[in-house]
C-alpha atoms as a PDB file:
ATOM      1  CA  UNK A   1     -20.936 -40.784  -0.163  1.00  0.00           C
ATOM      2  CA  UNK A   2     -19.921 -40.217   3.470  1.00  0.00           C
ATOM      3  CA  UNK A   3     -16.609 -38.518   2.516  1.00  0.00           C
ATOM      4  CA  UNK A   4     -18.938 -36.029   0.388  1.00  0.00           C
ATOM      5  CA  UNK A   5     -21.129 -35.698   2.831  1.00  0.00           C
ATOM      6  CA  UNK A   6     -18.146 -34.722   5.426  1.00  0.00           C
ATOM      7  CA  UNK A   7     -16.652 -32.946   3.050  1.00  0.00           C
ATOM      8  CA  UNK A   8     -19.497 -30.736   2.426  1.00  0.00           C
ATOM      9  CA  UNK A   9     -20.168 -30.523   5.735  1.00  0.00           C
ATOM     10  CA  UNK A  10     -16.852 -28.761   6.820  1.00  0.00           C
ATOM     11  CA  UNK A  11     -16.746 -26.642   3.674  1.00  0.00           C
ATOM     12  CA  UNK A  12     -20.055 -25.434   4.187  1.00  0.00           C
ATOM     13  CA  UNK A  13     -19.438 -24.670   8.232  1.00  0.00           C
ATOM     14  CA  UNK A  14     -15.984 -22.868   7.137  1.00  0.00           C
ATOM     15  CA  UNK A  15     -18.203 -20.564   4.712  1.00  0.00           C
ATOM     16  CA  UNK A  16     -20.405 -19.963   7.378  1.00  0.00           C
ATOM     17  CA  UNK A  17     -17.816 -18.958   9.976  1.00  0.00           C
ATOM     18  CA  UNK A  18     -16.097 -16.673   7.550  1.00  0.00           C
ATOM     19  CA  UNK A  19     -19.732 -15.116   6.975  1.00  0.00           C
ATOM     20  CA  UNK A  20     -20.728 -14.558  10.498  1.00  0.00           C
ATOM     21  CA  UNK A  21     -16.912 -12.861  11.155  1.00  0.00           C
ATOM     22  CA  UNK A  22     -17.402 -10.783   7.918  1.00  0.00           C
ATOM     23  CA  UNK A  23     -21.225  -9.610   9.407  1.00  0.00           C
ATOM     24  CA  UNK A  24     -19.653  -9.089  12.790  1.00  0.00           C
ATOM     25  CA  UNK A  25     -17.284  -6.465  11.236  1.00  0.00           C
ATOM     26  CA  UNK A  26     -19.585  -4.515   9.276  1.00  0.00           C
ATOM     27  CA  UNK A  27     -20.958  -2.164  12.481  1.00  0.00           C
ATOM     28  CA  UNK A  28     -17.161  -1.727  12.841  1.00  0.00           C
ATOM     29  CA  UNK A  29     -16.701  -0.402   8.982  1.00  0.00           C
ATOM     30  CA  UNK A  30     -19.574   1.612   9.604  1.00  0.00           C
ATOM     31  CA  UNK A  31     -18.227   3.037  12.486  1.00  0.00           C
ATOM     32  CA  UNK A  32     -14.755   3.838  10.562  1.00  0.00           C
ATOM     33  CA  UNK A  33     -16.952   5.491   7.428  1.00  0.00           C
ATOM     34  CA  UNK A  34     -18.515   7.850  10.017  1.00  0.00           C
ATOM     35  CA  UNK A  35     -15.476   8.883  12.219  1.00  0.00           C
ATOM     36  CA  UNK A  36     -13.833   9.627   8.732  1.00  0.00           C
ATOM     37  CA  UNK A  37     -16.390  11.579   7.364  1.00  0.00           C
ATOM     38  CA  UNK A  38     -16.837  13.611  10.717  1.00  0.00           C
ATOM     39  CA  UNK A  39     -12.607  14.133  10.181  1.00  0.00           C
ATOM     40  CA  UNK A  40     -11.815  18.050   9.995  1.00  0.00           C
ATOM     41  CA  UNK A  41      -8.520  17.636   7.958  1.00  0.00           C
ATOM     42  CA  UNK A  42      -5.472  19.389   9.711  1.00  0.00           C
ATOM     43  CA  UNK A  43      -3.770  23.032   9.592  1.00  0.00           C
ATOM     44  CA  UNK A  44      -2.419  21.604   6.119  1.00  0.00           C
ATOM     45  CA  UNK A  45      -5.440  19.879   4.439  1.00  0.00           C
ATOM     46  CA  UNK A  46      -4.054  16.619   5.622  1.00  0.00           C
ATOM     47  CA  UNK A  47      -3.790  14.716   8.929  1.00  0.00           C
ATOM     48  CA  UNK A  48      -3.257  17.007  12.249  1.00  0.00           C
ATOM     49  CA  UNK A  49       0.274  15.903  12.594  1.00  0.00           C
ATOM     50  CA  UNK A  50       1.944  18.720   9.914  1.00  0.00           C
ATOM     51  CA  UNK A  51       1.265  22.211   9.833  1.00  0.00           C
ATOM     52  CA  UNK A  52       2.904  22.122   6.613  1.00  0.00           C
ATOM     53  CA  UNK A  53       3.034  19.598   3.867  1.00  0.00           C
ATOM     54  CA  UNK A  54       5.866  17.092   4.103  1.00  0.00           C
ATOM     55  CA  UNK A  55       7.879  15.329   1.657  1.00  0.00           C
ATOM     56  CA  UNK A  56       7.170  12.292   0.634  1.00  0.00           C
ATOM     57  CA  UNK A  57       9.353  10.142  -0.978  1.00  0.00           C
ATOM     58  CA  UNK A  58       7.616   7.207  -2.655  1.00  0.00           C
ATOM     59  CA  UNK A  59       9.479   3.878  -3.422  1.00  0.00           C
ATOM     60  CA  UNK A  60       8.849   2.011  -6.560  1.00  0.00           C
ATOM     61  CA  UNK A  61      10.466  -1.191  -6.406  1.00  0.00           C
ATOM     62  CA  UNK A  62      10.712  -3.450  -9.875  1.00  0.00           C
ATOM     63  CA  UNK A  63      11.605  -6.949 -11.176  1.00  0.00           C
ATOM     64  CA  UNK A  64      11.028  -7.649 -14.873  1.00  0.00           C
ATOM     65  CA  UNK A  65       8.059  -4.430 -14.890  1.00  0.00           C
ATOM     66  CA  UNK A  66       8.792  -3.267 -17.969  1.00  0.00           C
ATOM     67  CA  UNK A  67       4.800  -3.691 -19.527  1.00  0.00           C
ATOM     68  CA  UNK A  68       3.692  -1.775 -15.845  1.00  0.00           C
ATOM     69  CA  UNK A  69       6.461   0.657 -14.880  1.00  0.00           C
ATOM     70  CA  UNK A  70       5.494   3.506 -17.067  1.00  0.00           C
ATOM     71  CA  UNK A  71       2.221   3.574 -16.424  1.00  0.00           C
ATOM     72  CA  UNK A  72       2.385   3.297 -12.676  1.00  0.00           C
ATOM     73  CA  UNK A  73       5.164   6.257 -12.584  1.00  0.00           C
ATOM     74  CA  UNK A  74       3.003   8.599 -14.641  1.00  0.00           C
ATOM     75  CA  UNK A  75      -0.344   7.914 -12.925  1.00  0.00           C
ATOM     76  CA  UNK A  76       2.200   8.961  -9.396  1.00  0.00           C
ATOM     77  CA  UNK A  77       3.430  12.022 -11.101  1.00  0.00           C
ATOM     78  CA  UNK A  78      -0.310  13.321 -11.803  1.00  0.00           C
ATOM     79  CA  UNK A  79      -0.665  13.443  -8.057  1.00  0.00           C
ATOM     80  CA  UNK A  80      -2.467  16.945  -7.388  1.00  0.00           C
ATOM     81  CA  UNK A  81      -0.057  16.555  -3.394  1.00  0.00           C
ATOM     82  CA  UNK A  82       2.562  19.469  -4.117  1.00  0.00           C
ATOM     83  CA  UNK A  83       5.447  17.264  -2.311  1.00  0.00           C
ATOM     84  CA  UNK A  84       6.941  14.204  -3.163  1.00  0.00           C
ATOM     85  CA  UNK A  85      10.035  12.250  -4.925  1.00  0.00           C
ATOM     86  CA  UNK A  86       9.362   9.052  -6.471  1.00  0.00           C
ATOM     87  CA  UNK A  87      12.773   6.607  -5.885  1.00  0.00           C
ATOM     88  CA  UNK A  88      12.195   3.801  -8.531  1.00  0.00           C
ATOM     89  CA  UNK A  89      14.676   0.551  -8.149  1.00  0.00           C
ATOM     90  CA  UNK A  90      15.044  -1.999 -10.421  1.00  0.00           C
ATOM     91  CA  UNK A  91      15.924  -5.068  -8.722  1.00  0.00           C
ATOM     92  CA  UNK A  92      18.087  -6.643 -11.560  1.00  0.00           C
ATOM     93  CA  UNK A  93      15.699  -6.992 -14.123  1.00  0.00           C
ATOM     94  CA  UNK A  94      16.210  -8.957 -16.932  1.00  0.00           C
ATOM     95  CA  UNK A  95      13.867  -6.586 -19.552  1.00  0.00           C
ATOM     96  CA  UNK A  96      13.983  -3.355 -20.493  1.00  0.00           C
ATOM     97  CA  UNK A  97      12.592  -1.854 -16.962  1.00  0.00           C
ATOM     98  CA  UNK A  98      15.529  -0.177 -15.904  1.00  0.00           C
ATOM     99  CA  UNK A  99      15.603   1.677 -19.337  1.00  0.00           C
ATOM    100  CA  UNK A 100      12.192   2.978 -18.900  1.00  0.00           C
ATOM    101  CA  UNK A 101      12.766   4.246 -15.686  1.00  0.00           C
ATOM    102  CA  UNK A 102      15.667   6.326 -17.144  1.00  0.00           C
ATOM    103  CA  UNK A 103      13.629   8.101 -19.616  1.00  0.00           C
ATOM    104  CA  UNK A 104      11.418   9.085 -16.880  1.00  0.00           C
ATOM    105  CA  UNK A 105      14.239  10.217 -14.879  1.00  0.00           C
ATOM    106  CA  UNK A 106      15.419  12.278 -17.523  1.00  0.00           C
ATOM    107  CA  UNK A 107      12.178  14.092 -18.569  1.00  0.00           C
ATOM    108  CA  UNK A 108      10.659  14.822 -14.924  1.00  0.00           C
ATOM    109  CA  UNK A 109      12.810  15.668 -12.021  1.00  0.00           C
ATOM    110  CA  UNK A 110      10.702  14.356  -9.505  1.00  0.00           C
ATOM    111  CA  UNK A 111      11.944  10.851 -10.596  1.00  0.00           C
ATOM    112  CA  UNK A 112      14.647   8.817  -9.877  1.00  0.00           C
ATOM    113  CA  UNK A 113      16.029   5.349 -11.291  1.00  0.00           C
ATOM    114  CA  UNK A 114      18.495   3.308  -9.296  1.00  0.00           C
ATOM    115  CA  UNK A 115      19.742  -0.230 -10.048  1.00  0.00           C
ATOM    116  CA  UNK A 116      21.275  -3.674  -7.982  1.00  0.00           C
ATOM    117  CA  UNK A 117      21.807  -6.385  -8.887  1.00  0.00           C
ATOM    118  CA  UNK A 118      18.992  -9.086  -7.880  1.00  0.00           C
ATOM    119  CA  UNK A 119      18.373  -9.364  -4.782  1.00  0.00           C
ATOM    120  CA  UNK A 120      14.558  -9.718  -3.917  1.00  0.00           C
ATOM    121  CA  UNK A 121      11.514  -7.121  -3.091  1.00  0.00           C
ATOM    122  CA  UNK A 122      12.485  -6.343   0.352  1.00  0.00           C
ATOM    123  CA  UNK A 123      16.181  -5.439  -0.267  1.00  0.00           C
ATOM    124  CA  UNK A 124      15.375  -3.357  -3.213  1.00  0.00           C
ATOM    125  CA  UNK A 125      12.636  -1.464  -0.667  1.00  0.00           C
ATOM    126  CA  UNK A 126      15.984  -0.807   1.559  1.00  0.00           C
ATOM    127  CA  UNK A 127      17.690   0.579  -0.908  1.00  0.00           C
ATOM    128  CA  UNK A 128      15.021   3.306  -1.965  1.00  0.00           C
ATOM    129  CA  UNK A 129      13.676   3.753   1.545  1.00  0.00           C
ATOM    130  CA  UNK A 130      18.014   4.499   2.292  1.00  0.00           C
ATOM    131  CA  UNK A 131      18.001   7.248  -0.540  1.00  0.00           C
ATOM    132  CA  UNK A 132      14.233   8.674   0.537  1.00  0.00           C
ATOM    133  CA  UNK A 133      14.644  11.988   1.955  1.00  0.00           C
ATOM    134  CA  UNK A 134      11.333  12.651   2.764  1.00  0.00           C
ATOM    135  CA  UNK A 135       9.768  12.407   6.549  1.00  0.00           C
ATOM    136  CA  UNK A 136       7.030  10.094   5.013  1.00  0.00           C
ATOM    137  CA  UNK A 137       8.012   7.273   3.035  1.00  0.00           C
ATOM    138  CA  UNK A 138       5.364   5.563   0.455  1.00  0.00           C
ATOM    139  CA  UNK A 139       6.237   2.009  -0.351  1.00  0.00           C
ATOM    140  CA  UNK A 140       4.029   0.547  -3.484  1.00  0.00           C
ATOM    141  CA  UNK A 141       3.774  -2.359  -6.429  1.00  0.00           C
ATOM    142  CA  UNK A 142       4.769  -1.265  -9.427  1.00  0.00           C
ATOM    143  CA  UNK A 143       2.465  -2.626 -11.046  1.00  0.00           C
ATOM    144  CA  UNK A 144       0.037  -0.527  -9.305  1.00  0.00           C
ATOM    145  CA  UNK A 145      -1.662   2.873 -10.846  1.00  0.00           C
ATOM    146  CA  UNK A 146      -2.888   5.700  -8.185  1.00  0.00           C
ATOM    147  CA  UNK A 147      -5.395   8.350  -7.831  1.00  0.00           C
ATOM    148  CA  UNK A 148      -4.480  12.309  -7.685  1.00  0.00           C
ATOM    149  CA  UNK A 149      -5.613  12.127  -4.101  1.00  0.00           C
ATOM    150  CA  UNK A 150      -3.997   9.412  -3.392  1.00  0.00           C
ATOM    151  CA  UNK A 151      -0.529  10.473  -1.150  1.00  0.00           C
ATOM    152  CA  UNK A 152      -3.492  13.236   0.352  1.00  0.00           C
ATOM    153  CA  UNK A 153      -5.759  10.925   2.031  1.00  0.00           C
ATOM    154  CA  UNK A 154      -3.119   8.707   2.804  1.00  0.00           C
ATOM    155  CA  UNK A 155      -1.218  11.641   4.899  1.00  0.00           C
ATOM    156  CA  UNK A 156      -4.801  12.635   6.061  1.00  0.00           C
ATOM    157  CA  UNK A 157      -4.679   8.858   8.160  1.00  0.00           C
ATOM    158  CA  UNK A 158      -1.997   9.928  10.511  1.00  0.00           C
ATOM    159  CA  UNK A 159      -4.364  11.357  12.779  1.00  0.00           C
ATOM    160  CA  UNK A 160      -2.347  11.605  15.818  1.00  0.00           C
ATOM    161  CA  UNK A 161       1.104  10.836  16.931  1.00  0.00           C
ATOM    162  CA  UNK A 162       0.637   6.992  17.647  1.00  0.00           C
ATOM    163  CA  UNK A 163      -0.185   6.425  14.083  1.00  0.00           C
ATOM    164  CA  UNK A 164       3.013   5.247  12.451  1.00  0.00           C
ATOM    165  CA  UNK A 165       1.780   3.491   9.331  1.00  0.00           C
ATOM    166  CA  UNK A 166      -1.628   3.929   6.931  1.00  0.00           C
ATOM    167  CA  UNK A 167      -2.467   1.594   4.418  1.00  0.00           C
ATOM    168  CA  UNK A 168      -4.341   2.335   1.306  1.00  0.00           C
ATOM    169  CA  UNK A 169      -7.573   1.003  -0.245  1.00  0.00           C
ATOM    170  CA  UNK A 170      -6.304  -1.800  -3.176  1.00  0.00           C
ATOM    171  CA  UNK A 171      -8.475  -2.845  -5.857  1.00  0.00           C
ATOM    172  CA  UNK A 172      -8.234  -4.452  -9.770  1.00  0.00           C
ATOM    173  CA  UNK A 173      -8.934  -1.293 -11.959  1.00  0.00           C
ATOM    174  CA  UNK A 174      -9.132  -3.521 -15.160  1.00  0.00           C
ATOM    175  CA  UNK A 175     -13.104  -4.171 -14.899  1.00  0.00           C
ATOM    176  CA  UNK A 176     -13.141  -5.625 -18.403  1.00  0.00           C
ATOM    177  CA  UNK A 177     -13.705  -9.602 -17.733  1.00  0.00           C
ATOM    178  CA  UNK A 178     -16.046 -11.333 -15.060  1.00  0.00           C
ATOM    179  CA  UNK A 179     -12.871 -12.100 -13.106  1.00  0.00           C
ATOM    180  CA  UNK A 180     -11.896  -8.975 -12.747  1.00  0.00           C
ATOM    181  CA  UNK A 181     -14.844  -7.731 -11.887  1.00  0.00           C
ATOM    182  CA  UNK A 182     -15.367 -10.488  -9.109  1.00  0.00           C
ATOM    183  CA  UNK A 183     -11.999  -9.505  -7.543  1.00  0.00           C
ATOM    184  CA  UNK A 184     -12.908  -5.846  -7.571  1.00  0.00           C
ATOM    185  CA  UNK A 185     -16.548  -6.831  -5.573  1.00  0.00           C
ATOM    186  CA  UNK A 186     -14.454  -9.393  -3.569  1.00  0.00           C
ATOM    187  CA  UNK A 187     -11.970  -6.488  -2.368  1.00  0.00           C
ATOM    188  CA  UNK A 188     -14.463  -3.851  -1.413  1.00  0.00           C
ATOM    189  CA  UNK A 189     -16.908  -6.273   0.213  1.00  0.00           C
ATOM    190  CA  UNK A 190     -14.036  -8.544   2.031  1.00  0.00           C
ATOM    191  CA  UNK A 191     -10.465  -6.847   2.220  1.00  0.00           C
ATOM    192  CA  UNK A 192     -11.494  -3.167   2.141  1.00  0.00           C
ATOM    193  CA  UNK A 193     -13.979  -4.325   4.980  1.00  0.00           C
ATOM    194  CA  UNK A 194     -11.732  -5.498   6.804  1.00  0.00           C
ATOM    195  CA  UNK A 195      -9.188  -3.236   7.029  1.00  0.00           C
ATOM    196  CA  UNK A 196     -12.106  -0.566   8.189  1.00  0.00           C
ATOM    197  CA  UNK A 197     -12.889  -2.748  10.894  1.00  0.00           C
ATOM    198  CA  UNK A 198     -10.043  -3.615  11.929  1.00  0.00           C
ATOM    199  CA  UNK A 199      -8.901   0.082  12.011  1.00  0.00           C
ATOM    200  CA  UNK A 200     -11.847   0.818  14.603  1.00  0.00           C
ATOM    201  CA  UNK A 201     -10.474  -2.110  16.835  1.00  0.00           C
ATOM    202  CA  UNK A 202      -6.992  -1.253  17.094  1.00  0.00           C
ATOM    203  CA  UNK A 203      -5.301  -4.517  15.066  1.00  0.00           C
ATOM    204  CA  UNK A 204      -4.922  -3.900  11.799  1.00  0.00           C
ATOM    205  CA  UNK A 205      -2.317  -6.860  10.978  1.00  0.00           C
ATOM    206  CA  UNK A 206      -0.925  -5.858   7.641  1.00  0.00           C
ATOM    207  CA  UNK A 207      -0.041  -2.301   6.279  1.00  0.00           C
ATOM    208  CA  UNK A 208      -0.104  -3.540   2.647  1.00  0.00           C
ATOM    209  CA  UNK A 209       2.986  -3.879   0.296  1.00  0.00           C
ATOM    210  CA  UNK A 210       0.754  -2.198  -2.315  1.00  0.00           C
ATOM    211  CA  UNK A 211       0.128   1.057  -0.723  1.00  0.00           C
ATOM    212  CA  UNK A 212       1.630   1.567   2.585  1.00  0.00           C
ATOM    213  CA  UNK A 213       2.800   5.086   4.024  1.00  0.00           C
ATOM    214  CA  UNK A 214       5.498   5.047   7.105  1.00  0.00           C
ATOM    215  CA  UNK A 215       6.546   8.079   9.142  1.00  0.00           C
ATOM    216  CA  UNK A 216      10.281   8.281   8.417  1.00  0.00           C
ATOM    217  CA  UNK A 217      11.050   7.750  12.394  1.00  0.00           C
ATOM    218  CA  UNK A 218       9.252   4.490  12.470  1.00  0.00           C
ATOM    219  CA  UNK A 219      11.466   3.191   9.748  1.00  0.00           C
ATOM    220  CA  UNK A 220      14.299   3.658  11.599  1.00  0.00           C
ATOM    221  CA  UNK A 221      13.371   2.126  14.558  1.00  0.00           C
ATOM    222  CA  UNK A 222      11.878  -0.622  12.770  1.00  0.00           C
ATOM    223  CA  UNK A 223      14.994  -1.163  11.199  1.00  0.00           C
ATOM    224  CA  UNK A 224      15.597  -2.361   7.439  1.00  0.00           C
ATOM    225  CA  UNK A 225      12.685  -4.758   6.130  1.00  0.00           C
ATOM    226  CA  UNK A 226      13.078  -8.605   6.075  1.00  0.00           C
ATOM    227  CA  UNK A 227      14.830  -9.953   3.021  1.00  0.00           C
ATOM    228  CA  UNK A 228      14.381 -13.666   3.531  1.00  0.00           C
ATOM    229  CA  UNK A 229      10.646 -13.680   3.645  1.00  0.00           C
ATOM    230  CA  UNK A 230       7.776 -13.376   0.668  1.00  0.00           C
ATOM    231  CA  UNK A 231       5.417 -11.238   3.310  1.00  0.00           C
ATOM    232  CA  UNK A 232       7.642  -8.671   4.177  1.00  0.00           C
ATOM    233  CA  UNK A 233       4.840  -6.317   4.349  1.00  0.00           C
ATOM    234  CA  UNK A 234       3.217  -8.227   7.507  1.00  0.00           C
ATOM    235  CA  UNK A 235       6.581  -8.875   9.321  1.00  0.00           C
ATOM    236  CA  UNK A 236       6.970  -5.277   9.195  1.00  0.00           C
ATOM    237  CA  UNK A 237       3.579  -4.239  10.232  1.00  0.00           C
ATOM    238  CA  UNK A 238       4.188  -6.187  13.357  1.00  0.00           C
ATOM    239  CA  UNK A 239       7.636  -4.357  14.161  1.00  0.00           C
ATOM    240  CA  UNK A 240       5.227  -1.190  13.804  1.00  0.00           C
ATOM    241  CA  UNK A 241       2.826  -2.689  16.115  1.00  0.00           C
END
């Protein structure tokens, strides 16, 4: 009974920690909803740093994808931005993804397949962020599908010069089962939160590996991304920072 009892005891102050932090952030959100909305967009529609749309060059990496690739291609190609390449590399996978990728090459020039042998997530990011051409490069899942708007408002982030790298709002998108569903609640009310927040204060520790944009320049000071780690995403958020 006294183990319970302890154990309850630290779960319960844990939760209540994590709910006072969570509370604490929300006047911070708030604060990020209203300078956004306030936002004039730039000479281009997007952020103030182009006077013309760039190109963007988004990087698809893929192991084993083959049930997810096509639709997360397609849903980038009905992007209503006017400029952009999509690099997809398939990291030595054993299925039929590389294939699929191919035909996608071959009916829309935007696209374009690349292979290596296996090598891991953050080496197959170096290889299409090496053949991106663009001056903003867009690393995602591919397992992920995107909005039209999506490469917009992500340009429309870099709102001045000391912005090097925006990260996107990611959410489940197949609300058909409770669990779903909870994760989609869970990553408005908690993640999406805290991102907003943590934009207002200046410390933003992760520029996700879902839907991250980079100016071109930071890349290459950053240097190629981590391929002995499972979070390259944060490791290279903190070179950024």
């Amino acid at each position: 009974t006294g183990v319970l009892t302890a154990l309850a005891l630290v779960v319960g102050s844990t939760l209540l920690v994590v709910g006072l932090v969570r509370l604490a952030l929300v006047p911070f959100a708030l604060a990020f909803e209203h300078r956004h909305r306030r936002a004039a967009p730039g000479p281009a529609g997007l952020g103030p740093s182009w006077a013309e749309p760039p190109l963007v060059s988004v990087v698809v990496p893929a192991f084993d994808e083959a049930v997810v690739i096509d639709n997360c291609v397609r849903s980038l190609l009905r992007s209503d931005y006017p400029r952009f390449e999509i690099l997809c590399v398939d990291d030595g996978s054993r299925d039929d993804t590389f294939d699929r990728m191919l035909r996608l090459s071959e009916r829309h020039a935007r696209v374009h397949a690349v292979r290596q042998e296996n090598a891991g997530k953050g080496a197959a990011l170096n290889r299409g962020i090496a053949l991106a051409r663009g001056e903003v490069v867009l690393l995602v899942d591919a397992d992920g599908v995107f909005r039209p708007d999506t490469i917009t408002r992500l340009l429309r982030g870099f709102r001045d010069a000391r912005v090097g790298a925006v990260c996107g709002n990611d959410r489940p998108v197949n609300l058909d089962r409770v669990l779903t569903r909870f994760l989609a609640l869970v990553s408005h009310v908690g993640t999406g939160l805290m991102r907003r927040a943590l934009d207002v204060l200046g410390c933003l520790p992760v520029v996700s590996g879902n839907v991250g944009a980079f100016r071109r320049e930071v890349l290459e000071r950053t240097g190629p991304l981590r391929t002995d780690t499972l979070a390259e995403d944060l490791e290279l958020t903190w070179r950024v920072h």
